[in-house]
Protein backbone atom coordinates (compact mmCIF):
# COMPACT_ATOMS: atom_id res chain seq x y z
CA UNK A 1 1.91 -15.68 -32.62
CA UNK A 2 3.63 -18.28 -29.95
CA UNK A 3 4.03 -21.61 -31.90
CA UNK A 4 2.09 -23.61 -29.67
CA UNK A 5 -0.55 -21.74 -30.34
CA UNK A 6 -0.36 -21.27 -33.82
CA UNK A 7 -0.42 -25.13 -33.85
CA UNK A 8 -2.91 -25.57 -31.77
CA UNK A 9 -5.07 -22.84 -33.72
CA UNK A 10 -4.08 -24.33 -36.89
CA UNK A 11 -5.52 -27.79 -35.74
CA UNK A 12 -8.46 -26.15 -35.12
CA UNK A 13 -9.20 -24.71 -38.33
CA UNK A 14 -8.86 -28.15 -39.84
CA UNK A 15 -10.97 -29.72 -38.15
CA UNK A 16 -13.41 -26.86 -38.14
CA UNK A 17 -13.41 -27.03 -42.16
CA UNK A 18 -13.32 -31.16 -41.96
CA UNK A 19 -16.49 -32.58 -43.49
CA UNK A 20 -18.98 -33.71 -40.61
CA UNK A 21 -21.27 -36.01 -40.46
CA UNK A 22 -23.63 -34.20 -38.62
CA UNK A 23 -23.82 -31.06 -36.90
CA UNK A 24 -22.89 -30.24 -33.62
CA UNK A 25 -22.46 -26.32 -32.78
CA UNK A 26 -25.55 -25.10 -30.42
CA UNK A 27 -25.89 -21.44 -31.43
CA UNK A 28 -27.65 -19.73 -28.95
CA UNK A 29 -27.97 -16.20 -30.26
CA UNK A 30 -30.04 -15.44 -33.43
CA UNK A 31 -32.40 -13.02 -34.06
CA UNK A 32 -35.61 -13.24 -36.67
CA UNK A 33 -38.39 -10.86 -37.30
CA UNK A 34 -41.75 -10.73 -38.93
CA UNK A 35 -43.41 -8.25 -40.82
CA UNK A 36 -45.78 -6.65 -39.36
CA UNK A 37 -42.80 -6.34 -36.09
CA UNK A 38 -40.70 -4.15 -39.16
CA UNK A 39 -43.53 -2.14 -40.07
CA UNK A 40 -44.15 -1.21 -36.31
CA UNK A 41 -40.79 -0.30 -36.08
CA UNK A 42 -40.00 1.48 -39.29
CA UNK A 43 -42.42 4.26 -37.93
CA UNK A 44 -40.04 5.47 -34.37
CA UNK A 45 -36.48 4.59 -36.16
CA UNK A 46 -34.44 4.51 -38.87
CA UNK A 47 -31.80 1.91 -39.70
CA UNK A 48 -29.00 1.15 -41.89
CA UNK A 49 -30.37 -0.27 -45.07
CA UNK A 50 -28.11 -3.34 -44.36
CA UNK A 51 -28.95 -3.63 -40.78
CA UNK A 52 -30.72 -6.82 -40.40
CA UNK A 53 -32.96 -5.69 -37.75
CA UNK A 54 -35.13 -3.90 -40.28
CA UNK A 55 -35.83 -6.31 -42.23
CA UNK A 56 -37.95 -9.95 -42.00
CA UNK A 57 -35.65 -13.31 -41.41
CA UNK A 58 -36.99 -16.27 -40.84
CA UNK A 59 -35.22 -19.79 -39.47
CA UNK A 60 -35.04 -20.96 -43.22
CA UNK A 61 -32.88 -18.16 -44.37
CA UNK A 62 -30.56 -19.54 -41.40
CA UNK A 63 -30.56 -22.52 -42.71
CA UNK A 64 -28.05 -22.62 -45.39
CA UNK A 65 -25.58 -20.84 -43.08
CA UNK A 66 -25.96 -23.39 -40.39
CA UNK A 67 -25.69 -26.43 -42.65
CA UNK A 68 -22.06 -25.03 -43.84
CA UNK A 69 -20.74 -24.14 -40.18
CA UNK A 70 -22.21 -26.97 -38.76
CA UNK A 71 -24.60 -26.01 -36.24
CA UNK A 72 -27.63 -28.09 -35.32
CA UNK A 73 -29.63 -25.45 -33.56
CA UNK A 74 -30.24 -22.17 -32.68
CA UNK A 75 -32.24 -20.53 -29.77
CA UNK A 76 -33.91 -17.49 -30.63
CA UNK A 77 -32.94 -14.58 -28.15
CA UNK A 78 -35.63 -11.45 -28.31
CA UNK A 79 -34.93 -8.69 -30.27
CA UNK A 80 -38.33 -6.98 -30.04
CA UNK A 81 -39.65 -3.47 -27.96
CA UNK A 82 -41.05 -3.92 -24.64
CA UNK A 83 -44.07 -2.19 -25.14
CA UNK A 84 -44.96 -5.07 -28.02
CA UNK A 85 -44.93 -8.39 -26.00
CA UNK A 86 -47.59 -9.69 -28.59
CA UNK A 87 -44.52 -10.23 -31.32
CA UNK A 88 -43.17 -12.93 -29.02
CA UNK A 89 -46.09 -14.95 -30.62
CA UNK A 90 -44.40 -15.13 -33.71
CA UNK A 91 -41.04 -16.18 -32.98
CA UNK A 92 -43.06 -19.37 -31.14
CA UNK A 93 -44.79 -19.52 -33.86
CA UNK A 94 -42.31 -20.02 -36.11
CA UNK A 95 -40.22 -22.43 -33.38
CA UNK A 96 -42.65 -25.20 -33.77
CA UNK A 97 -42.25 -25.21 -37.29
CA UNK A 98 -38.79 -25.10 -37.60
CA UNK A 99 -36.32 -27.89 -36.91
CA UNK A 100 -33.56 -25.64 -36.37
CA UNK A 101 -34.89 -23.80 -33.54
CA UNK A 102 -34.69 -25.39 -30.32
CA UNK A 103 -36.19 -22.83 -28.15
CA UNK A 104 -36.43 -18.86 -27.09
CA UNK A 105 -35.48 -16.41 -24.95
CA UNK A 106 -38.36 -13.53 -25.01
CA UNK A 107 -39.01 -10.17 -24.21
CA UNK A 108 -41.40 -9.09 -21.36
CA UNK A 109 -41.80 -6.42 -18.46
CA UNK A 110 -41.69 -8.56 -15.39
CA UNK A 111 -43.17 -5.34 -13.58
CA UNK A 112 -46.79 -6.34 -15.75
CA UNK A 113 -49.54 -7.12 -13.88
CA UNK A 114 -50.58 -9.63 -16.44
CA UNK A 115 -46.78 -11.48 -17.02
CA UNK A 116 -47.97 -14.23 -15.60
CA UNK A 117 -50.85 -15.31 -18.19
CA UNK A 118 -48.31 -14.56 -20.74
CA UNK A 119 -45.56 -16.14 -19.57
CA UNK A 120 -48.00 -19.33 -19.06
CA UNK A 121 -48.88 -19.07 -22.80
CA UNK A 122 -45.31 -19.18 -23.60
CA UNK A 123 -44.19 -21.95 -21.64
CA UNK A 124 -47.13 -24.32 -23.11
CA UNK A 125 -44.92 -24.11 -26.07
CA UNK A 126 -42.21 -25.89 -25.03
CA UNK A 127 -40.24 -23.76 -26.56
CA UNK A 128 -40.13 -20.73 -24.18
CA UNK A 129 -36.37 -21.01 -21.64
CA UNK A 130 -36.22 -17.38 -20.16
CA UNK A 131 -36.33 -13.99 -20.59
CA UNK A 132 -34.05 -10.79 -21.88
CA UNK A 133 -33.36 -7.43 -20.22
CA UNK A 134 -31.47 -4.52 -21.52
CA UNK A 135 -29.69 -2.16 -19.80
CA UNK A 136 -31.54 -0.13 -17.22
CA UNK A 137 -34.39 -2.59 -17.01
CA UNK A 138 -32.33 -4.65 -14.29
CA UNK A 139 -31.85 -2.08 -11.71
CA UNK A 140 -36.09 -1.16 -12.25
CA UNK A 141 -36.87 -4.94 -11.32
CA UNK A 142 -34.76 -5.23 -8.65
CA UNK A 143 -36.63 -2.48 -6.85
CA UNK A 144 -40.26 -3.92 -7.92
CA UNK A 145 -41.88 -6.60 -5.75
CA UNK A 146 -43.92 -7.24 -8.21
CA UNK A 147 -41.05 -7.95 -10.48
CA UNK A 148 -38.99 -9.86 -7.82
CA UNK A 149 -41.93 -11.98 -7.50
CA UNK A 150 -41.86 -12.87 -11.25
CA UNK A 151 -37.88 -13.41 -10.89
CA UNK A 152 -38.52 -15.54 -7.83
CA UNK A 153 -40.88 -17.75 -10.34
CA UNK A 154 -38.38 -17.97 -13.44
CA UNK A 155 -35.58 -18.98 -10.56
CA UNK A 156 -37.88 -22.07 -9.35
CA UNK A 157 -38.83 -22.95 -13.16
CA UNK A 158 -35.50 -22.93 -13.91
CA UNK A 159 -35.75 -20.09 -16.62
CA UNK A 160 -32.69 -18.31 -17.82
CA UNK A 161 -31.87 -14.36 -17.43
CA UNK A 162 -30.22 -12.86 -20.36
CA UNK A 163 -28.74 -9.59 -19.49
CA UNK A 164 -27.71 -7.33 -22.81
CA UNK A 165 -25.59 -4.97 -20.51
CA UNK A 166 -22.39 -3.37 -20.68
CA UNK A 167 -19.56 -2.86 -17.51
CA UNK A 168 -21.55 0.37 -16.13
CA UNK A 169 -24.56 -2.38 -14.94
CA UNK A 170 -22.12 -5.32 -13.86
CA UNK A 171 -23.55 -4.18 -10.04
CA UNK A 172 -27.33 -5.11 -10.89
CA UNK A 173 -26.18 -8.36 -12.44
CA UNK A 174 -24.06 -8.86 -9.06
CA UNK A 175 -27.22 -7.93 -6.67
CA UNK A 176 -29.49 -10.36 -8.74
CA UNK A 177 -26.59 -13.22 -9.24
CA UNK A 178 -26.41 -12.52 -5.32
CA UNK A 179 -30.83 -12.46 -4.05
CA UNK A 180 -31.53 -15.08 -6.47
CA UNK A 181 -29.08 -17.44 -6.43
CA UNK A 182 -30.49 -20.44 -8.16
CA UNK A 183 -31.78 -18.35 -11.15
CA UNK A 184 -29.08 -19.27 -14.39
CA UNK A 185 -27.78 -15.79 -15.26
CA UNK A 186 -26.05 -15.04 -19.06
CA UNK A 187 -24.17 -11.98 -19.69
CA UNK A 188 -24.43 -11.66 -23.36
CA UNK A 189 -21.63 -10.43 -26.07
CA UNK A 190 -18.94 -10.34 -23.14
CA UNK A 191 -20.41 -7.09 -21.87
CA UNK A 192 -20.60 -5.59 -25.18
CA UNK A 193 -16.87 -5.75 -25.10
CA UNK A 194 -15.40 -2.94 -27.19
CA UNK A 195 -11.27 -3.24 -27.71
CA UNK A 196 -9.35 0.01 -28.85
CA UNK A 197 -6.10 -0.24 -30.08
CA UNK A 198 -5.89 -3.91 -29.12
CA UNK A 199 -7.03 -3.67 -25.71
CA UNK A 200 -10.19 -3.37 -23.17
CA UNK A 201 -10.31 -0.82 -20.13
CA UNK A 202 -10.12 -2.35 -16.66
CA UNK A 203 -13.20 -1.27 -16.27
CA UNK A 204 -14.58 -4.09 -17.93
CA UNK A 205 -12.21 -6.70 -16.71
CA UNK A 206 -13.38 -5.64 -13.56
CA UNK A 207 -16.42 -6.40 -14.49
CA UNK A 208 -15.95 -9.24 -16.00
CA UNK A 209 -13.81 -10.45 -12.94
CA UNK A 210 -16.68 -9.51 -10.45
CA UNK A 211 -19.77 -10.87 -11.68
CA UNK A 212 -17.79 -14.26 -12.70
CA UNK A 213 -17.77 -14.97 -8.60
CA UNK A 214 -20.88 -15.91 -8.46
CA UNK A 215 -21.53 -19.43 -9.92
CA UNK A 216 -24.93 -18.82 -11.52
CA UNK A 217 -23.37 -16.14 -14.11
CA UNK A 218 -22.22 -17.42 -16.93
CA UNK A 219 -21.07 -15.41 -19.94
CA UNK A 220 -21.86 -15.53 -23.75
CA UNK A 221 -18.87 -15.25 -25.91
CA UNK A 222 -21.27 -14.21 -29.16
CA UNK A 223 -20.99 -11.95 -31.52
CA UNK A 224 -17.35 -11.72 -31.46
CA UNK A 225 -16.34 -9.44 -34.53
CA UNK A 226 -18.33 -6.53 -32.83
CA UNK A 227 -15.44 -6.07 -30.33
CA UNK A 228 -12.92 -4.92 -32.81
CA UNK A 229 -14.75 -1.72 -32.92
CA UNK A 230 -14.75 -1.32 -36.49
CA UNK A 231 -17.33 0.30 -38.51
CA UNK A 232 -20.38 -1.65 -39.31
CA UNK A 233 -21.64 -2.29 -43.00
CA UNK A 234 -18.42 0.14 -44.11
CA UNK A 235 -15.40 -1.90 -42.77
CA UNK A 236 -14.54 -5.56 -41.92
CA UNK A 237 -13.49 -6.34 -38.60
CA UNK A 238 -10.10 -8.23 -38.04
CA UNK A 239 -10.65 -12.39 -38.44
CA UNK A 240 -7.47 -13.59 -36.87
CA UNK A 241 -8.01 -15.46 -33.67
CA UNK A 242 -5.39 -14.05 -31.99
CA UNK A 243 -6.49 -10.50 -32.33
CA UNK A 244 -9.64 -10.77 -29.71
CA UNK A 245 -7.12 -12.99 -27.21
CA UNK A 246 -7.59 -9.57 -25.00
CA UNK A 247 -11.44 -10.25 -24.37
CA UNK A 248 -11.43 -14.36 -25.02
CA UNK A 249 -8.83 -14.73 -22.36
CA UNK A 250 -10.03 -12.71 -19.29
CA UNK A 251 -13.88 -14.60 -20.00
CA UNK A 252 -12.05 -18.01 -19.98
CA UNK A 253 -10.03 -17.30 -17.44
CA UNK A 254 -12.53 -16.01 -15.21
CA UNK A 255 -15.77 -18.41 -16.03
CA UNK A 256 -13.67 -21.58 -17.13
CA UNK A 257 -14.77 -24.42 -19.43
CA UNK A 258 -18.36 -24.79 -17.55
CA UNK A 259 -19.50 -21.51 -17.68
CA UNK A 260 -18.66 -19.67 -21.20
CA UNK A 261 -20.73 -20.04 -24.01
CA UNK A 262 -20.69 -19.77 -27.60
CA UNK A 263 -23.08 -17.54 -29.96
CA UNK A 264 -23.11 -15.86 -33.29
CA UNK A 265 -25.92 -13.51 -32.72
CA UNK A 266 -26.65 -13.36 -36.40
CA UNK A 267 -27.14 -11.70 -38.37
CA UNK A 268 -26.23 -8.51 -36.02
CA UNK A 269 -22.90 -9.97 -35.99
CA UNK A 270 -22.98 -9.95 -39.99
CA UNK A 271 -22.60 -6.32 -39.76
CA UNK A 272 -18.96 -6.59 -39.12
CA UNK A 273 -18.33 -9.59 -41.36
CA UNK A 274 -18.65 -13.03 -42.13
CA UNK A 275 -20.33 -15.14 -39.60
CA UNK A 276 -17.95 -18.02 -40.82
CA UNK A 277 -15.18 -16.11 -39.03
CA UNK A 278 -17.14 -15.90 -35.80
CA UNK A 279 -17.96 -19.59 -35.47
CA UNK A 280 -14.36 -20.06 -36.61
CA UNK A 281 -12.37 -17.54 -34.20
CA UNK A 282 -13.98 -19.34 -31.12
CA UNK A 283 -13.61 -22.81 -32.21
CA UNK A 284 -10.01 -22.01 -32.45
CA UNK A 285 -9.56 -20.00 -29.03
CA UNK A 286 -11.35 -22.96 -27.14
CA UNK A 287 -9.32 -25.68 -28.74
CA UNK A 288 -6.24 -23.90 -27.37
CA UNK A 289 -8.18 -24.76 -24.04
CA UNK A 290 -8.77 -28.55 -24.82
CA UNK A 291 -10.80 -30.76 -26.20
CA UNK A 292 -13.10 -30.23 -24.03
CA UNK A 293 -13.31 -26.88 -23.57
CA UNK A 294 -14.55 -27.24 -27.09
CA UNK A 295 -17.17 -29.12 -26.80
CA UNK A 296 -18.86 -27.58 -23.91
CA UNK A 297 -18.23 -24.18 -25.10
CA UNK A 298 -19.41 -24.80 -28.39
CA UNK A 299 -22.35 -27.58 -27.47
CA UNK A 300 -22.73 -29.03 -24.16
CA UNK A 301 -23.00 -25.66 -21.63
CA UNK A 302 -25.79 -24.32 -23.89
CA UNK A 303 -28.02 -27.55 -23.38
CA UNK A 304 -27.50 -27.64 -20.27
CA UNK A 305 -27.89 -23.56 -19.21
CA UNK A 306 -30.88 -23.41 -21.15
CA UNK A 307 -32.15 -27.03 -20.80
CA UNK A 308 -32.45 -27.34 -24.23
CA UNK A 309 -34.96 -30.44 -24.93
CA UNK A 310 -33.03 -33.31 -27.00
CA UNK A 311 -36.52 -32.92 -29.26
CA UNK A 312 -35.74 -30.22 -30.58
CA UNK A 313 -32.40 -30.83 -31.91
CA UNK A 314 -32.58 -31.46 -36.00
């Protein structure tokens, strides 16, 4: 490892393991489920026995986890089938009675004739801050008035787009970045970035390069371990910093300080290790940045992307 860096990321670790008097980290990437959403599910799929979406978490069994790492909140991102909008209820549900959650991003097909009325429900929350689409939903809404319609709405309410896409969809995210641009676009988990022998393909730097042109994308540098391409639930992934330079780098480089943001998306990312070593690993890459690359990556560029209200923060 260069010196400098090694110092720098050695700096970093102390102060990450330093005693705080509050908490500061905005995580927005978690995912929680209730029963009767895993008993709905357990009937078309099968998971791992330790994968964590088959099984019911609530914000309190977050809790311990985010009073050691230091994180004040966490906004819920959807993690729930299309065809079930209904389960959104109890993530909001759940929201106003926990004072770790500061808000939600949830699940819903924008091409519904009834969106709307839901979307209204969710909103008189105060809780709800956009929506999530998954690969091959993008390119169907682009192509639906009635669904352009609904993205012209989120884009004047200021909502948020998630997009849980890899490289092969970076064009959709491009066309919407490009017809709507006021609407506050996240790429999640760098593309799904996958390394192989150290490196990525330049097919998602390309990526990566193209869709960072547009000043309303911003990308979420979450779930880290998941790169390394290791085998979940059999092997840990690698937990030096320097290791996933190959992804942190080309994000930084492309989005800068304002536009990258941290997430853990627990407890997917738990799969592949210790979340410790995700909050870690990009505490020490930004402070290599500056201090205040640190704070916005970690804090500051998640309230403001997501206009996270300051009542919600524990």
């Amino acid at each position: 490892m260069n010196p400098k860096l090694f110092i720098v990321s050695l700096l970093a670790s102390l102060t990450f393991y330093a005693a705080a008097a509050d908490p500061w980290i905005i995580d927005p990437h978690t995912h929680f489920k209730g029963e009767e959403q895993i008993e709905y599910e357990s009937k078309t799929r099968e998971r791992h026995p330790q994968n964590s979406l088959g099984h019911v978490i609530t914000p309190e069994d977050y809790r311990d986890l985010a009073d050691r790492l230091e994180i004040q909140a966490t906004l819920i991102t959807e993690a729930i089938d299309q065809d079930k909008p209904e389960f959104n209820d109890w993530i909001f549900e759940h929201a106003k009675k926990s004072d770790l959650v500061c808000g939600y991003t949830a699940r819903e097909d924008l091409t519904s004739s009834t969106f709307l009325k839901r979307h209204k429900q969710y909103a008189k929350t105060g809780y709800l801050n956009g929506y999530r689409f998954r690969s091959g939903e993008l390119g169907g809404y682009l192509s639906d008035e009635t669904a352009r319609k609904h993205l012209r709405r989120l884009e004047k309410e200021g909502m948020v787009v998630d997009l849980l896409i890899n490289p092969d969809y970076a064009p959709d995210a491009i066309q919407l970045a490009r017809e709507f641009p006021k609407l506050k676009i996240v790429i999640n988990h760098c593309f799904n970035a996958r390394m192989e022998n150290g490196k990525v393909d330049e097919t998602w730097t390309k990526a990566v390069r193209d869709c960072a042109a547009f000043p309303n994308v911003h990308m979420k540098i979450s779930s880290i371990l998941n790169f390394a391409g290791t085998e979940p639930f059999v092997e840990s992934a690698p937990t030096e910093m320097e290791y996933y330079l190959p992804v942190l780098e080309p994000c930084f480089e492309a989005f800068g300080e304002d536009r990258v943001i941290f997430a853990t998306n627990w407890g997917v990312s738990a799969h592949y290790g210790k979340v410790d070593h995700v909050v870690r690993i990009v505490n020490e890459f930004l402070a290599t940045k500056g201090e205040a690359a640190v704070k916005k990556g970690m804090r500051e560029n998640a309230i403001r992307v997501y206009r996270i209200k300051k009542a919600h923060l524990r």
